[in-house]
Protein backbone atom coordinates (compact mmCIF):
# COMPACT_ATOMS: atom_id res chain seq x y z
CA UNK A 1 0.00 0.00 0.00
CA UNK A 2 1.29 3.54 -0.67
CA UNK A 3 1.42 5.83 1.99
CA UNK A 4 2.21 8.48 -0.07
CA UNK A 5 -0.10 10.92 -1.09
CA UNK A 6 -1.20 11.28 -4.77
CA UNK A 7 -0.08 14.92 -6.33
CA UNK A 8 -3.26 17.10 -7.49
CA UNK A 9 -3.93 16.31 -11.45
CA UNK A 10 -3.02 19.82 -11.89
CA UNK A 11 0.31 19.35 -10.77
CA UNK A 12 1.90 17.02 -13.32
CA UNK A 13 0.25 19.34 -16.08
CA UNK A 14 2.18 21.95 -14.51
CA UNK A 15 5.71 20.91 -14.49
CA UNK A 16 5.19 19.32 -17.50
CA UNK A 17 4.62 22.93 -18.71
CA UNK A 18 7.52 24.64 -17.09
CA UNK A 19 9.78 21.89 -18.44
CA UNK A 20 8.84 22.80 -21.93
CA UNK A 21 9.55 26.10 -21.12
CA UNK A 22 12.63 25.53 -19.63
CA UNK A 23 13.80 23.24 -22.87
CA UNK A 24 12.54 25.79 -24.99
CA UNK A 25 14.46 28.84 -23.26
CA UNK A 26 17.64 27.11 -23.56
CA UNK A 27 16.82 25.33 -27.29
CA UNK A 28 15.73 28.83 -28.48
CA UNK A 29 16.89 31.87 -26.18
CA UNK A 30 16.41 34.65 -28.68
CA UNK A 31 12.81 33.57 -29.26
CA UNK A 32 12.20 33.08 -25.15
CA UNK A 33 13.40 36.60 -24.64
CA UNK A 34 11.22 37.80 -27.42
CA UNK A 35 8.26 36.19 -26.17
CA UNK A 36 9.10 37.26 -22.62
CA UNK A 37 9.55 40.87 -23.71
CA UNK A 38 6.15 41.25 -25.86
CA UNK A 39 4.57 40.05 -22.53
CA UNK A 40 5.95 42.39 -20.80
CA UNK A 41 5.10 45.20 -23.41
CA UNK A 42 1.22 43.54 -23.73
CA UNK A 43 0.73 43.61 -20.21
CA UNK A 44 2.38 47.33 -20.08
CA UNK A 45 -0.37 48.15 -22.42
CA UNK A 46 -3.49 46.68 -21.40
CA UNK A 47 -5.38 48.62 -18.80
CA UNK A 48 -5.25 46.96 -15.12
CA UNK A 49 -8.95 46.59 -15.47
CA UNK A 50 -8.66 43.08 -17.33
CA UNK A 51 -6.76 41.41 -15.50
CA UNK A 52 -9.13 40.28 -12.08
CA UNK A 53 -8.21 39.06 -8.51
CA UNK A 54 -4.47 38.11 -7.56
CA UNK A 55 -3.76 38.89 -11.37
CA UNK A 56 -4.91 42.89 -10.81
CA UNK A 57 -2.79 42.95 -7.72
CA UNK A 58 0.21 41.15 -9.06
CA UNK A 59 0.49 43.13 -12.34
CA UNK A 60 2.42 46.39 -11.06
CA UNK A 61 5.14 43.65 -10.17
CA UNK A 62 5.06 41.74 -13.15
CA UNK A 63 4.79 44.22 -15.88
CA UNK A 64 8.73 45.52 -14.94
CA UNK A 65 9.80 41.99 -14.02
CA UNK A 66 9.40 40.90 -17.43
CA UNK A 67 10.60 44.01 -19.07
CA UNK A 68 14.01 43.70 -17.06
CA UNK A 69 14.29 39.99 -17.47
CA UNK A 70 13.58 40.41 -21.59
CA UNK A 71 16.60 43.27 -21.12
CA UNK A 72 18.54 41.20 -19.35
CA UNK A 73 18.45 37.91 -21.75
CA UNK A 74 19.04 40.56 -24.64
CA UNK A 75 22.31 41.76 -22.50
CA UNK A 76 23.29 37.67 -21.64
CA UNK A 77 22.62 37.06 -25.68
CA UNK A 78 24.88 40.33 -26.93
CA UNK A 79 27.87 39.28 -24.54
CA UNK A 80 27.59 36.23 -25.23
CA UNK A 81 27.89 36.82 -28.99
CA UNK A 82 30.63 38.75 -28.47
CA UNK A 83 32.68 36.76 -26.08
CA UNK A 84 32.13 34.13 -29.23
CA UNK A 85 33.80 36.26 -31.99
CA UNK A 86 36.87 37.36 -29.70
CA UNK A 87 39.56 35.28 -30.60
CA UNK A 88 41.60 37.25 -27.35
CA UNK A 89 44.13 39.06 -29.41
């Protein structure tokens, strides 16, 4: 008999999902930042009105969050590039 208790059917769904997202961020970072930063700017855009509940109080914090992390994979993306064409001489 198993003790242990059965996860919610949710819960499989969901880090099936964030594995997918995961393999696709690191398969495809230029399109993951792209995607991250037209959320960003969508959210940015649409009034506060739409969104309901947690979502309404959680979207001041968001909106930036994914702004700066879209920056910031742009930054990791253009150093990267570079530190790939130096040959150090």
């Amino acid at each position: 008999m198993n003790a242990e208790p059965l996860p919610p059917q949710g819960e499989p769904a969901l880090r099936d999902l964030l594995e997918k997202a995961r393999n696709f961020a690191q398969e495809q970072p230029a399109k993951a930042m792209a995607a991250g930063l037209a959320a960003g700017i969508l959210m940015n855009l649409l009034p506060s009105r739409l969104f309901s509940g947690a979502v309404r109080l959680a979207a001041p914090l968001v909106r930036p969050a994914l702004l700066t992390l879209g920056v910031v994979k742009a930054c990791e993306l253009c150093c990267r590039d570079r530190r790939g064409t130096d040959t150090g001489g």
